[in-house]
Protein backbone atom coordinates (compact mmCIF):
# COMPACT_ATOMS: atom_id res chain seq x y z
CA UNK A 1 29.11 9.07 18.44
CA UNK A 2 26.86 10.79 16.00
CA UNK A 3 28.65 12.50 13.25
CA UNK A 4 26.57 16.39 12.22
CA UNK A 5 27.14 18.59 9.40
CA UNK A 6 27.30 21.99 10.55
CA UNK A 7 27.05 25.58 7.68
CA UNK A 8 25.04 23.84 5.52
CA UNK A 9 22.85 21.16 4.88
CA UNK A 10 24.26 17.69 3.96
CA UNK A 11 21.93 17.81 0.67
CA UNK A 12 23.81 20.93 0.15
CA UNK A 13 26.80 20.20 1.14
CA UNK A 14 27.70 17.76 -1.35
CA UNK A 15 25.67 18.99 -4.14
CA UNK A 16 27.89 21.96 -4.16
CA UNK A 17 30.99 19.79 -3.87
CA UNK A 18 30.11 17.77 -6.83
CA UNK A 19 29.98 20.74 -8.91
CA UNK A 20 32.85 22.32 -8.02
CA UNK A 21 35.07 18.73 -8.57
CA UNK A 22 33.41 18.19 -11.96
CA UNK A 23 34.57 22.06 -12.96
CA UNK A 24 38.06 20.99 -11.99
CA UNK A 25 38.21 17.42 -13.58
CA UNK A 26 36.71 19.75 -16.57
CA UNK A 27 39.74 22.34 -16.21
CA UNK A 28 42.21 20.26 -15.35
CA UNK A 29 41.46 17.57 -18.54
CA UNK A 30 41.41 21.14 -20.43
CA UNK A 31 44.39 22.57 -19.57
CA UNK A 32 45.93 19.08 -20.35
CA UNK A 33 45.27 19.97 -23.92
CA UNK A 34 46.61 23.30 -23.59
CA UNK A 35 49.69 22.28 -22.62
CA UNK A 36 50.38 19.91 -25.16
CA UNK A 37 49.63 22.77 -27.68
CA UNK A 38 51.91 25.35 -26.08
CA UNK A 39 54.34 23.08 -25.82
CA UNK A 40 54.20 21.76 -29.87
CA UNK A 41 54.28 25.96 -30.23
CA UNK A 42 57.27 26.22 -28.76
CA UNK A 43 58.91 23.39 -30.24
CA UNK A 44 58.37 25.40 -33.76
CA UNK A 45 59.08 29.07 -32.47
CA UNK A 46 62.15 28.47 -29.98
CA UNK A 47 62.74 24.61 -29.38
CA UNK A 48 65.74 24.46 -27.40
CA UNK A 49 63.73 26.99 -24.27
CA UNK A 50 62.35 23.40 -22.88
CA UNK A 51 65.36 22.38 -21.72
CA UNK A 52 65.91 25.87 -19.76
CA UNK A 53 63.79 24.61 -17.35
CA UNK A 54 63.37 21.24 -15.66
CA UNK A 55 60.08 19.01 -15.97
CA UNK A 56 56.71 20.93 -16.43
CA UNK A 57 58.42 24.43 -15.04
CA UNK A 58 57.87 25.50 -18.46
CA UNK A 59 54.13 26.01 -17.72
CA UNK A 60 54.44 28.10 -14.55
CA UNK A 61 54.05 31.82 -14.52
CA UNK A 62 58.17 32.18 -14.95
CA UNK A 63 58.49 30.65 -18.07
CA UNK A 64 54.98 31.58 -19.44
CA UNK A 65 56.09 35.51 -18.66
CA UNK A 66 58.94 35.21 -20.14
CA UNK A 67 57.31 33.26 -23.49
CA UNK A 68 54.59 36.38 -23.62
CA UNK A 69 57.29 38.64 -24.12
CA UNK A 70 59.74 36.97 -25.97
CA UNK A 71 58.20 34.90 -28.75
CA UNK A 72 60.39 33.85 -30.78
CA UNK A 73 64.34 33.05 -30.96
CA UNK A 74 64.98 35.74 -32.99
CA UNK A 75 63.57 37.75 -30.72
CA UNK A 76 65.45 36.50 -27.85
CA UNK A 77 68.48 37.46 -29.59
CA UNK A 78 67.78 41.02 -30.05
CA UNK A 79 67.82 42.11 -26.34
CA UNK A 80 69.77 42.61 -24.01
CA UNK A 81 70.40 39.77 -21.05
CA UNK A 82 69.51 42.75 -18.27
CA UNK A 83 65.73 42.48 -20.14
CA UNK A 84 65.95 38.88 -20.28
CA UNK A 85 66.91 38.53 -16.29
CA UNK A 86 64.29 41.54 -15.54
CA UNK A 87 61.57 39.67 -17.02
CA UNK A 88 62.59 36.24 -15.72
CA UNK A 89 63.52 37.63 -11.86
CA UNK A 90 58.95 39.41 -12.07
CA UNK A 91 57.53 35.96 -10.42
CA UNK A 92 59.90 33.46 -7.97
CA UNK A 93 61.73 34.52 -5.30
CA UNK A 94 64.84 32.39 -6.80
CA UNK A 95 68.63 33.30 -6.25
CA UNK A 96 69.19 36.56 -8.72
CA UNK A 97 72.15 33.67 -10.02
CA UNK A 98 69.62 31.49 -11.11
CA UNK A 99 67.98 34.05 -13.19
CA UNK A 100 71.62 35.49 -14.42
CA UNK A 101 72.39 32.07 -15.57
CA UNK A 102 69.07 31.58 -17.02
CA UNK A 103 69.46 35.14 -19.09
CA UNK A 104 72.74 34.24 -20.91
CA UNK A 105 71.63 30.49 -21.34
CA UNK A 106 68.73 31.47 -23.43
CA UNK A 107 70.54 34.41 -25.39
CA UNK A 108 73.32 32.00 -25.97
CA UNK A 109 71.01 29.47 -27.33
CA UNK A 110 69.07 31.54 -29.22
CA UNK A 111 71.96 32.49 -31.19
CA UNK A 112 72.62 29.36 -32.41
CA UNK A 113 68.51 28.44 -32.73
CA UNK A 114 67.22 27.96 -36.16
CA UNK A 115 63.19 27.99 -35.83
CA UNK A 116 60.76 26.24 -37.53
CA UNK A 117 58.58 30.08 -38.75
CA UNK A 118 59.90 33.28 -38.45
CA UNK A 119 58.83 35.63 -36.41
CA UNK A 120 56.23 37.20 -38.09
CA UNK A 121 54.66 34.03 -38.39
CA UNK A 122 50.85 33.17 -37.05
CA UNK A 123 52.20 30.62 -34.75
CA UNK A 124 53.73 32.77 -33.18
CA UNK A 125 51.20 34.77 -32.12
CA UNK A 126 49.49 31.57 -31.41
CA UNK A 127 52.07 31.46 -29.24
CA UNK A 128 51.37 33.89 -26.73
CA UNK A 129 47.61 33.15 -26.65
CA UNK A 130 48.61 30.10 -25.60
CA UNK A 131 50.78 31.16 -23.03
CA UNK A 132 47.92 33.53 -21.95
CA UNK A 133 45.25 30.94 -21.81
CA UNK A 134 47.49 28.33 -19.94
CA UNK A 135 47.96 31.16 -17.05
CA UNK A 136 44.30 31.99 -16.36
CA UNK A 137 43.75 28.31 -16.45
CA UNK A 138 46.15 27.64 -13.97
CA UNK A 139 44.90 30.50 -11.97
CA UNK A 140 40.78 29.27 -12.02
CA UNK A 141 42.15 25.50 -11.38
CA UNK A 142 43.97 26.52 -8.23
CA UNK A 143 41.23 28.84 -6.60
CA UNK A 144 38.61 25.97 -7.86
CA UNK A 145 41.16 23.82 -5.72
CA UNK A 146 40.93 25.96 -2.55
CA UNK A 147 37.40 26.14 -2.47
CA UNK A 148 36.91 22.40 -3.33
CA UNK A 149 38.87 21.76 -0.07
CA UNK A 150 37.46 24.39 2.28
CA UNK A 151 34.12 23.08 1.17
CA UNK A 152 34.83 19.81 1.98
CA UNK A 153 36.31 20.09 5.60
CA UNK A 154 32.63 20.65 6.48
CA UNK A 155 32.12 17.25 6.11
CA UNK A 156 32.24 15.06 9.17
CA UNK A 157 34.43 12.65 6.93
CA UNK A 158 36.94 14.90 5.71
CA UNK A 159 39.49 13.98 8.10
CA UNK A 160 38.47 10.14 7.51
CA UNK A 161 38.97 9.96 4.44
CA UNK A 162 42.13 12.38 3.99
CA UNK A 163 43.74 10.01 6.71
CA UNK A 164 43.78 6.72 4.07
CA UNK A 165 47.37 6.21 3.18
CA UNK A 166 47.55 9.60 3.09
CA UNK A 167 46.12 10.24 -0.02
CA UNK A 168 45.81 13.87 -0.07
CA UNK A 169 43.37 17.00 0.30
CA UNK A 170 42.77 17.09 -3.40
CA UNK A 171 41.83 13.31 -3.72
CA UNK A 172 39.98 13.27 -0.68
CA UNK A 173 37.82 16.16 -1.41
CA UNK A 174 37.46 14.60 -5.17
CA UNK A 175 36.17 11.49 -3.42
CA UNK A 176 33.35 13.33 -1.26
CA UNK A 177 32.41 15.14 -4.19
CA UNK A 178 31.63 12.12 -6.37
CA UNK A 179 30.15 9.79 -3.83
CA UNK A 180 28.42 12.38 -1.33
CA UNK A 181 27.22 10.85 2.09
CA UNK A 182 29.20 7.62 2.33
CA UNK A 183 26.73 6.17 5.06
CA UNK A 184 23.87 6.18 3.08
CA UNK A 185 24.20 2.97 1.49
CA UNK A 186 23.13 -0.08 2.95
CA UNK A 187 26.40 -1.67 2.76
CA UNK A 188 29.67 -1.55 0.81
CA UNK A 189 28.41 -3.63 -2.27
CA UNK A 190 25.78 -0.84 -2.79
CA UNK A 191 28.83 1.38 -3.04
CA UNK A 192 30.72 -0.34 -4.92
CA UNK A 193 28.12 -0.80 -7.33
CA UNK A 194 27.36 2.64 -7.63
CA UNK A 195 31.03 3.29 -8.73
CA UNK A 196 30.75 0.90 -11.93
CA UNK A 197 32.80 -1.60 -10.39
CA UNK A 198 31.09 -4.49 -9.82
CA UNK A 199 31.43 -7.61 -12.18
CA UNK A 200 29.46 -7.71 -15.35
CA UNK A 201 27.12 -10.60 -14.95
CA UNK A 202 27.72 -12.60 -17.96
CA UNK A 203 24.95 -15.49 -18.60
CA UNK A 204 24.67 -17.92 -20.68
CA UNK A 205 22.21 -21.26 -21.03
CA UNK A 206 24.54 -23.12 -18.88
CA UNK A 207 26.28 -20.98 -16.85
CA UNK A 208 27.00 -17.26 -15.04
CA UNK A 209 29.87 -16.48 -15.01
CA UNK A 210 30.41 -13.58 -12.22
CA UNK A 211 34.08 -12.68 -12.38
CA UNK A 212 34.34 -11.14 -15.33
CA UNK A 213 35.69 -7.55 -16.66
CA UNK A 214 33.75 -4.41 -14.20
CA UNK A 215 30.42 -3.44 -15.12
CA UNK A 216 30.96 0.58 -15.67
CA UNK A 217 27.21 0.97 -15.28
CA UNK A 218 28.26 3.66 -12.38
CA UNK A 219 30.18 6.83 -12.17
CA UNK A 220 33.25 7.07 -14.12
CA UNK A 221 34.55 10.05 -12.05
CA UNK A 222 34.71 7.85 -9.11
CA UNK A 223 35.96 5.23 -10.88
CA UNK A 224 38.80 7.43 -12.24
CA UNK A 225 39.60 8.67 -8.82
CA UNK A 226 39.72 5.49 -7.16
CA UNK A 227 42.03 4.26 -9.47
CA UNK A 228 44.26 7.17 -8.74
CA UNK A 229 43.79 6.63 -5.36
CA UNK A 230 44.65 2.67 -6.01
CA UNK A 231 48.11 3.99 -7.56
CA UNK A 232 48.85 6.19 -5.01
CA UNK A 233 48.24 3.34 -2.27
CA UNK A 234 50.73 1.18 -4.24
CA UNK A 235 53.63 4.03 -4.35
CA UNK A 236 53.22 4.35 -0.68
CA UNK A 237 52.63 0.27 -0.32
CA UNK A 238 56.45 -0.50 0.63
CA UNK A 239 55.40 2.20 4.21
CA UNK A 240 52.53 -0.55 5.28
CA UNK A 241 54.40 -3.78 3.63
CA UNK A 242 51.46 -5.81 6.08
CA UNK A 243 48.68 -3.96 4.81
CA UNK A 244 45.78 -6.06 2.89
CA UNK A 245 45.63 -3.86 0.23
CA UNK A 246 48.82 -3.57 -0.70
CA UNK A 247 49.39 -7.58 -0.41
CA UNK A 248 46.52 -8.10 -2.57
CA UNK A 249 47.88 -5.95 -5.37
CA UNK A 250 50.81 -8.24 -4.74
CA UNK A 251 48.73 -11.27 -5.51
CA UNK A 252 46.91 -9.56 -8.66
CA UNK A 253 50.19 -9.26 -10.14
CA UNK A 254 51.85 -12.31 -9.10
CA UNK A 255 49.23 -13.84 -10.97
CA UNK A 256 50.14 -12.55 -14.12
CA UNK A 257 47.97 -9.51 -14.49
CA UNK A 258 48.84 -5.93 -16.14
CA UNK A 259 49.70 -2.89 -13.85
CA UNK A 260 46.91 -1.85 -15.08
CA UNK A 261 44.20 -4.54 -14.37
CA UNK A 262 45.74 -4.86 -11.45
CA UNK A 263 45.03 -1.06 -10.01
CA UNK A 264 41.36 -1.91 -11.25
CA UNK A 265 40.87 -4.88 -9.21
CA UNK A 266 42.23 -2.90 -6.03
CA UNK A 267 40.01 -0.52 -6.90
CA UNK A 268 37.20 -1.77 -4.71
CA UNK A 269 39.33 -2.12 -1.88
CA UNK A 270 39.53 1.84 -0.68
CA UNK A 271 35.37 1.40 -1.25
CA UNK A 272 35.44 -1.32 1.28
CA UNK A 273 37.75 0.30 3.65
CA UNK A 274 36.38 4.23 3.33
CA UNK A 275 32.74 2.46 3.87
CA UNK A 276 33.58 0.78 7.45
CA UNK A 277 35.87 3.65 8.39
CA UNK A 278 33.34 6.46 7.70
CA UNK A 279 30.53 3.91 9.26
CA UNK A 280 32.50 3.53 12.70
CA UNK A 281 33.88 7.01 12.72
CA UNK A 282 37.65 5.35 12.62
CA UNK A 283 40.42 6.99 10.82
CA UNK A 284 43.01 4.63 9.03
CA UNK A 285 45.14 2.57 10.86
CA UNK A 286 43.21 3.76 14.12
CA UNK A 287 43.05 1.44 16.62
């Protein structure tokens, strides 16, 4: 069966889709850094609001709201709970208990809070711009996210390549981005090549010696997205215990090697796989 594009051209197709992937590795690698700077903010203007909310709930538009407005402990303990609640209750669709208990827990706290500045410090406005920045971030990432994915559902091997160990929309449309038509290599080790991770020939008088560390001549973006697809695989591993990938991550370790150096030598596997999937049209585990 012939696989066609269909909207627009393949040339197109994935030109488009490259750009749009390397905006969000951008974006996403930026707001990385953003976060770790709000966060060091906070820690100086009102450390103990981190532990109002579990994991990274402190950078969604709840806690970031609530931050904008109240900057500072001291602030916190000038008003009322009813503001704190009113503010906190603007973006989730939560239990009004949650946000009750929330109000009082930060008021509490910030009665006994002893800052790092006061409040009419610069970090504190720092602060909020922060806080500002990190929500129009997260706002571009997520449309650049949509769009990445509609985009690449026009290609015929969307579905293939979403379908391997179920890796995910995001991944999958990462993938397409950075290595475009699949089928246009010759054969996997073209592929592989082109991703950097083919052995670095090392020669001497007497010998070659072939196995040695990758050759990262390729593209790093693929690389770095095949080795989150690689840990990804191995999470899910223990749901296809028979699978060849996952045994021969077994075997890389068993033999001694790091976690790490272990996801990098898997990392040609999906290229193998992806390459005679997308070639005969099979999804994973198809028959």
């Amino acid at each position: 069966m012939k696989l066609e594009y269909h909207e627009i051209s393949k040339k197109d197709l994935y030109a488009n889709l490259k750009a749009m992937t390397r905006q969000y590795f951008h974006l996403t690698q930026v707001n990385i850094r953003c976060k770790n700077r709000y966060k060091r903010l906070i820690n100086i203007c009102f450390l103990e609001f981190e532990g109002f909310f579990t994991r990274n709930r402190i950078y969604e538009d709840t806690a970031l709201n609530f931050i904008k407005a109240f900057l500072h402990a001291y602030i916190v303990r000038e008003k009322r709970i009813d503001a704190l609640y009113n503010n906190l209750r603007k973006v989730d669709a939560r239990h009004d208990y949650y946000y009750k208990r929330l109000a009082r827990q930060s008021k509490d706290t910030a009665m006994n809070s002893f800052p790092g500045v006061d409040k009419g410090h610069a970090d504190v406005r720092n602060l909020s711009d922060m806080a500002s920045i990190l929500q129009e971030n997260n706002k571009l990432i997520d449309e650049i996210r949509k769009n990445m994915i509609e985009l690449s559902k026009q290609s015929p091997y969307f579905e293939i390549v979403n379908s391997f160990y179920d890796i995910g929309e995001v991944l999958a449309a990462e993938l397409l981005g950075e290595l475009g038509d699949i089928t246009r290599f010759d054969n996997h080790k073209q592929l592989i090549a082109f991703c950097g991770l083919d052995p670095a020939i090392v020669q001497s008088g007497k010998s070659i010696n072939v196995h040695g560390a990758i050759s990262k001549r390729g593209d790093k973006y693929a690389r770095w997205i095949l080795f989150n697809i690689s840990q990804m695989v191995v999470k899910l591993g223990h749901q296809y215990p028979s699978h060849p990938f996952y045994n021969y991550y077994l075997i890389k370790k068993a033999e001694g090697k790091h976690y790490y150096e272990s996801l990098t030598a898997c990392s040609t596997k999906p290229l193998r796989m992806l390459y005679s999937m997308c070639k005969n049209n099979k999804r994973f585990l198809e028959e």
